[in-house]
Protein backbone atom coordinates (compact mmCIF):
# COMPACT_ATOMS: atom_id res chain seq x y z
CA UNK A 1 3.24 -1.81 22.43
CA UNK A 2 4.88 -0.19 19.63
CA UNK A 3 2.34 -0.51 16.41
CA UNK A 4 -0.62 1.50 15.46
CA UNK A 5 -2.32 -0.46 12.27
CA UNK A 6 -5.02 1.87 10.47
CA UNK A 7 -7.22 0.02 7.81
CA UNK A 8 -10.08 1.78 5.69
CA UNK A 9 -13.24 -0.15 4.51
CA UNK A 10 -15.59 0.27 2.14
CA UNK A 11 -19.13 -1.67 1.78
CA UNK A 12 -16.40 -5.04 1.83
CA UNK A 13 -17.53 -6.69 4.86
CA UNK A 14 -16.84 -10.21 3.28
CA UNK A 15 -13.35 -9.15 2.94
CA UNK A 16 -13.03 -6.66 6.20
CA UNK A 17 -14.56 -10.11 8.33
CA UNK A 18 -11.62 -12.38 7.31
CA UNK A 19 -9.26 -9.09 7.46
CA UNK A 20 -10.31 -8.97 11.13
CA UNK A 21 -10.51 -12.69 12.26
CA UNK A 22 -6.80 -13.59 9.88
CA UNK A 23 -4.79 -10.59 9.75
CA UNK A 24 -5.74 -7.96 12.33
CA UNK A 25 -6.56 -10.72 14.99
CA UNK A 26 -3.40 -12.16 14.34
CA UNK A 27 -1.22 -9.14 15.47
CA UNK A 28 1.29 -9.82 18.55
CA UNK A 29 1.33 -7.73 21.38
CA UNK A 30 3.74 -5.01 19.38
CA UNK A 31 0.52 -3.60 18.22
CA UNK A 32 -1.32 -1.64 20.65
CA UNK A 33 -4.25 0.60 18.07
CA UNK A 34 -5.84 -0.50 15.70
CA UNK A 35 -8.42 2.25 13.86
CA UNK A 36 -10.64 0.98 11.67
CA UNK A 37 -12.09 3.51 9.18
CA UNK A 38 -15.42 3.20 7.48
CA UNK A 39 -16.25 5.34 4.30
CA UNK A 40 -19.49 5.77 4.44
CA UNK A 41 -20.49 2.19 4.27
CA UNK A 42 -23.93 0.88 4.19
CA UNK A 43 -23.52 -2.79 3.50
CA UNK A 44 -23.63 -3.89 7.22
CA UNK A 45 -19.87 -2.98 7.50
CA UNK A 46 -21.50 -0.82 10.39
CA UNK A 47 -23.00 -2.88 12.75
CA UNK A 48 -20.29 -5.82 12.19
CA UNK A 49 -17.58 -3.48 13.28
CA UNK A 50 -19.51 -1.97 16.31
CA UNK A 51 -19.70 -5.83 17.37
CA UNK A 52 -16.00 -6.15 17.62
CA UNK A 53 -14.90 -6.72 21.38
CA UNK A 54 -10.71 -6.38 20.80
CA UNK A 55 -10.20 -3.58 23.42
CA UNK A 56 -7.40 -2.27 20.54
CA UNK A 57 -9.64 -1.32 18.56
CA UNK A 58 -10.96 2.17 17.45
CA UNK A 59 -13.77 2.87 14.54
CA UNK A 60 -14.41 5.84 13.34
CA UNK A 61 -18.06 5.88 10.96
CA UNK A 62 -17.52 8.51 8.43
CA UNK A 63 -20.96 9.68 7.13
CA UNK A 64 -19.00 9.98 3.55
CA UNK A 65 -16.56 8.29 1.31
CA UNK A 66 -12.99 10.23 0.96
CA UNK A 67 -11.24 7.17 0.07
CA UNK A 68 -7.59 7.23 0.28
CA UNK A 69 -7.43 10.50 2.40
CA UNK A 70 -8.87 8.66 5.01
CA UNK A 71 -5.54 7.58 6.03
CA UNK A 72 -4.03 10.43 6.82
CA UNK A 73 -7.30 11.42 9.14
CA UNK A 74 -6.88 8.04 10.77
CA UNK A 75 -3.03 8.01 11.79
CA UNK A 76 -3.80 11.53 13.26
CA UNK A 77 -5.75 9.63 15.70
CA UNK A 78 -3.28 7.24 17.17
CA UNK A 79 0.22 8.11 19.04
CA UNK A 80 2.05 4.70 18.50
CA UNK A 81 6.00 4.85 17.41
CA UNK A 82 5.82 2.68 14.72
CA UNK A 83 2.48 2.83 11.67
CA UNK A 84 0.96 -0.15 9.29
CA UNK A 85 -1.19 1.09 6.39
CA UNK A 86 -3.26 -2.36 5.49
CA UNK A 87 -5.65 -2.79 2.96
CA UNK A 88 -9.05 -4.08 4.00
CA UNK A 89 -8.74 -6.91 1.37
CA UNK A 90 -5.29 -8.24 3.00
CA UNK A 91 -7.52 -11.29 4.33
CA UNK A 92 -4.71 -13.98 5.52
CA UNK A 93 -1.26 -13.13 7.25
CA UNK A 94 0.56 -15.67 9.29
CA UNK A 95 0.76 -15.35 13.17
CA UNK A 96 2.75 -12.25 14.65
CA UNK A 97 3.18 -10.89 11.17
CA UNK A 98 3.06 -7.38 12.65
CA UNK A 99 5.92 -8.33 14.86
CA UNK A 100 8.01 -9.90 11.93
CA UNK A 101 7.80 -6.77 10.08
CA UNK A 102 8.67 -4.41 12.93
CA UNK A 103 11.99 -6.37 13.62
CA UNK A 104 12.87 -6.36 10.11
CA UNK A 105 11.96 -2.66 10.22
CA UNK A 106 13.82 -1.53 13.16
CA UNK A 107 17.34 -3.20 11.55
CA UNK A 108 16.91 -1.02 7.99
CA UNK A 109 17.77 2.55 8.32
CA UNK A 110 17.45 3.13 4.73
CA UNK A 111 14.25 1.65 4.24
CA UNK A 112 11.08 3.94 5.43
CA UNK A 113 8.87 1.82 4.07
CA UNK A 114 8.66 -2.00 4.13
CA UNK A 115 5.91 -4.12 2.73
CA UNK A 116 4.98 -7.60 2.97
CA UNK A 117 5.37 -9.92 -0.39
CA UNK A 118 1.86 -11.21 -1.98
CA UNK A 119 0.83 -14.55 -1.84
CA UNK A 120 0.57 -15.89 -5.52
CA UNK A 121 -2.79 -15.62 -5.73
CA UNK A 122 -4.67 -16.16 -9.07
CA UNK A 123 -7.52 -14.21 -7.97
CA UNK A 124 -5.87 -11.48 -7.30
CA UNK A 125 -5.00 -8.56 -9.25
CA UNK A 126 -1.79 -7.09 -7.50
CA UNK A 127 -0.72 -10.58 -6.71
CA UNK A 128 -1.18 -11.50 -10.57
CA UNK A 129 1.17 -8.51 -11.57
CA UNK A 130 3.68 -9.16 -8.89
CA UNK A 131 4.32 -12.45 -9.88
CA UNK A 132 3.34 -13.17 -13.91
CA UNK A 133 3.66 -9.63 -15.19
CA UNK A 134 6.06 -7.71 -13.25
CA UNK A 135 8.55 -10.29 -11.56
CA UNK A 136 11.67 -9.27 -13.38
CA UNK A 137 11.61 -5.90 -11.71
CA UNK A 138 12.35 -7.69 -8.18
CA UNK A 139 15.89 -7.94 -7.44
CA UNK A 140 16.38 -9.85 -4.08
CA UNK A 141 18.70 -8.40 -1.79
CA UNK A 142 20.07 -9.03 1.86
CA UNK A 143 20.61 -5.76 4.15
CA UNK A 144 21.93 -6.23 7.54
CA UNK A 145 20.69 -10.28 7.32
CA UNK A 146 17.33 -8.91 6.25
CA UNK A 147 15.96 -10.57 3.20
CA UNK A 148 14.54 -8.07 1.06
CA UNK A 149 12.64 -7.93 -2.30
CA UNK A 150 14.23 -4.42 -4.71
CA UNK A 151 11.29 -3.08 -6.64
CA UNK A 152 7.37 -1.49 -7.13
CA UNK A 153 6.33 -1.29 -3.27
CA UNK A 154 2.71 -0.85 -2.41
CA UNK A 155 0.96 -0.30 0.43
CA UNK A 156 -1.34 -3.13 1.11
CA UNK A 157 0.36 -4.00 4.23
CA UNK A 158 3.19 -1.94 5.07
CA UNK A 159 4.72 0.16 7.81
CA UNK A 160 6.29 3.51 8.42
CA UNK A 161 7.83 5.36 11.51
CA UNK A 162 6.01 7.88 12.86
CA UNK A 163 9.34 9.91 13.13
CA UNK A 164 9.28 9.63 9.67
CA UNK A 165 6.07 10.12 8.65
CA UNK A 166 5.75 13.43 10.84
CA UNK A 167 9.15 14.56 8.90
CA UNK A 168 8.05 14.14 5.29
CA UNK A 169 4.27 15.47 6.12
CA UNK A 170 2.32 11.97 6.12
CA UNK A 171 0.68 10.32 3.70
CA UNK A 172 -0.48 13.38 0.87
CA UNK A 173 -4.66 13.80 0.34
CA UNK A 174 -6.11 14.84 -2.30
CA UNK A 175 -8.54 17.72 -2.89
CA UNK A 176 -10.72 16.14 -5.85
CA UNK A 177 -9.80 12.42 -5.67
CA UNK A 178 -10.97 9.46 -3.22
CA UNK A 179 -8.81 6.93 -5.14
CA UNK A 180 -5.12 7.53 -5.59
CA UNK A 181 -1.74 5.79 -5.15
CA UNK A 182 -1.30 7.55 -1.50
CA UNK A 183 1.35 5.34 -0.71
CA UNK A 184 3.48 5.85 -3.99
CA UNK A 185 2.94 9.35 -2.92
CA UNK A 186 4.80 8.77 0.07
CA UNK A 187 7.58 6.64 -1.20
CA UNK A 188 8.11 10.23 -3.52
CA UNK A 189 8.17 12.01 -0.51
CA UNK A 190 10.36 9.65 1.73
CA UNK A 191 13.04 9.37 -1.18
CA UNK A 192 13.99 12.98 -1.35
CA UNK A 193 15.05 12.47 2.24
CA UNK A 194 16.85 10.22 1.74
CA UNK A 195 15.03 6.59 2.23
CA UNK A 196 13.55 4.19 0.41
CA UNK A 197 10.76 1.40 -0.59
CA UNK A 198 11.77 -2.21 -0.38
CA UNK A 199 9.43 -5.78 0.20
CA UNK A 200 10.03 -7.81 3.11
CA UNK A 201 10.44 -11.89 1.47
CA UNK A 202 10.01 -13.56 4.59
CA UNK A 203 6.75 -12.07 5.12
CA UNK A 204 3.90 -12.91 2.49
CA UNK A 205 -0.01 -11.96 3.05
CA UNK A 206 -2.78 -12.90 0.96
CA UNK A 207 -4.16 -10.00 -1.31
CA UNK A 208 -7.68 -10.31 -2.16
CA UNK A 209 -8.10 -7.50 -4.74
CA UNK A 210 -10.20 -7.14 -8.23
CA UNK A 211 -13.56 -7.93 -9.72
CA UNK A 212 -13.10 -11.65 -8.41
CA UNK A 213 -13.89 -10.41 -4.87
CA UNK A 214 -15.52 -7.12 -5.11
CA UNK A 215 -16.84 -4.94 -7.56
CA UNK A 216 -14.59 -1.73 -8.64
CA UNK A 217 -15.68 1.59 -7.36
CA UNK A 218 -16.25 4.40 -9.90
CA UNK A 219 -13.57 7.11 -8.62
CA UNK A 220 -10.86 3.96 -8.82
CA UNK A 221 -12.57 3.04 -12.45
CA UNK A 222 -11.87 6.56 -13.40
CA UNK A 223 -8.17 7.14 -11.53
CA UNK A 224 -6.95 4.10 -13.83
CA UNK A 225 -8.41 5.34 -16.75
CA UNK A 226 -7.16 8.54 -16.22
CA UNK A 227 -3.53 6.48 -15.87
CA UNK A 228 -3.86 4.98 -19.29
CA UNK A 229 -4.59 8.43 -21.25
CA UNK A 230 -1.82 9.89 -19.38
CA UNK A 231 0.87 6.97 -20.23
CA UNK A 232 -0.65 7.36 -24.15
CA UNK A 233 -0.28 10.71 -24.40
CA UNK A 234 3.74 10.41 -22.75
CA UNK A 235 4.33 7.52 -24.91
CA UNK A 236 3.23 9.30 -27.76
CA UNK A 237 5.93 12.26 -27.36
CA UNK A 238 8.40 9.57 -26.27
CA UNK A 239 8.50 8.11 -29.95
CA UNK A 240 8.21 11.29 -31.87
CA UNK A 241 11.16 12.56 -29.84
CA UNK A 242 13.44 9.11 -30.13
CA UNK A 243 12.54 9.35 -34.43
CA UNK A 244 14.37 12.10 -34.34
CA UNK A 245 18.50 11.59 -35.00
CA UNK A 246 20.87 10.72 -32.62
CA UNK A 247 17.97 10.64 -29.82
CA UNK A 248 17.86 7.18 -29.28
CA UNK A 249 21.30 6.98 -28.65
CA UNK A 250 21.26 10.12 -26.36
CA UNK A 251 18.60 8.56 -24.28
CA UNK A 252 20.61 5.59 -23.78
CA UNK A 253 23.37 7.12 -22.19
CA UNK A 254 21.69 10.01 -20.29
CA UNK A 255 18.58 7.72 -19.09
CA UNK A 256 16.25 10.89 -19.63
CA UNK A 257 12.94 8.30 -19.71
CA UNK A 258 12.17 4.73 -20.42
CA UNK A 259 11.41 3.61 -23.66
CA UNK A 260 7.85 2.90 -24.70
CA UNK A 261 7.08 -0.99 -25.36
CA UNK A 262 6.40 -1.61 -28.64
């Protein structure tokens, strides 16, 4: 009874039904909450989550959407040792994947956050990135017999310890945003004590994410344009600066930023 899982949902009830019947419904007896947070929904989210008879489980009905700050209000609510942020489109896990990732958990004292691999799912956008765009940045590693995936760690199903979580201030909100990386947030703020990120290989979930299973809201339209300007306008000063002489070369061996792609 260690695990307290909090999920947010958001007019998704295709993808919070097979959350709850193939991932959360598949949890061991480790987890003992799980608070289910609706933002505001009014696609019958509602009435399909006050149906739900697992005695585990909390919901709390928002009257408004705040998005990713949600989470922060939800694990305020529960009192279990050991937290699992999971998306509400993680909509297949295998049996006692909850448990998997808590013994896995319990033997890194480095790590402060673990997350399960992706599926390789076509339809997915974060699974697509993972493993056709991005895959060279995964360096697999073993840790005290724990095999373990070096790299970009998101949260779409991931744990924390509360210890830690209480010691670093949670998972950050933010005053004018409802979509933001909250849990690259937190991987800033578990680092400079100390910890890190890493992806658990032996445990994958299926990601259901992108315009393949449910429109885009505006606020996350408008955080990843936002992104773009911002990595323009960097990249920009990044190629005056290394035109200049010798500043290539200085880069190199001082590592002040990453060259831009060409």
């Amino acid at each position: 009874m260690s695990i307290a899982v909090v999920v947010l949902t958001h007019n998704r009830v295709h993808l919070l039904r097979q959350c709850c019947e193939d991932v959360l419904a598949r949890t061991s007896s480790e987890t003992s909450e799980i608070l289910i947070w609706d933002n505001g929904s009014i696609d019958g989210t509602g009435p399909f989550l006050d149906a739900l008879v697992d005695p585990r489980v909390r919901v709390v009905h928002h009257p408004l959407n705040i998005g990713q700050n949600a989470y922060a209000e939800g694990f305020k609510l529960t009192t279990a040792p050991y937290l699992v942020e999971l998306d509400d489109d993680v909509i297949d896990a295998p049996a006692g994947w909850d448990e998997v990732l808590l013994s896995a958990f319990r033997r890194l004292p480095e790590v402060g956050f673990l997350a399960a691999d992706l599926v390789d799912n076509p339809g997915d956008v974060a699974s697509h990135i993972r493993h056709h765009v991005r895959p060279h940045l995964y360096r697999p590693v073993v840790q005290n017999g724990v095999r373990l995936l070096d790299g970009p760690t998101g949260g779409g199903c991931a744990m924390t310890s509360r210890e830690l979580y209480d010691l670093v201030g949670g998972f950050p909100q933010h005053r004018r945003r409802t979509f933001y990386l909250e849990d690259a947030a937190y991987i800033e703020r578990i680092e400079k004590r100390g910890y890190r990120a890493a992806v658990l290989r032996d445990l994958c979930v299926t990601h259901a994410g992108g315009p393949s299973y449910a429109p885009s809201t505006p606020e996350k339209e408008a955080y990843w344009a936002a992104v773009e300007r911002d990595t323009r306008r960097r990249n920009a000063v990044k190629r005056v600066l290394l035109a200049l002489p010798f500043a290539r070369r200085l880069n190199a061996r001082f590592r002040w930023f990453h060259e831009p792609a060409a």
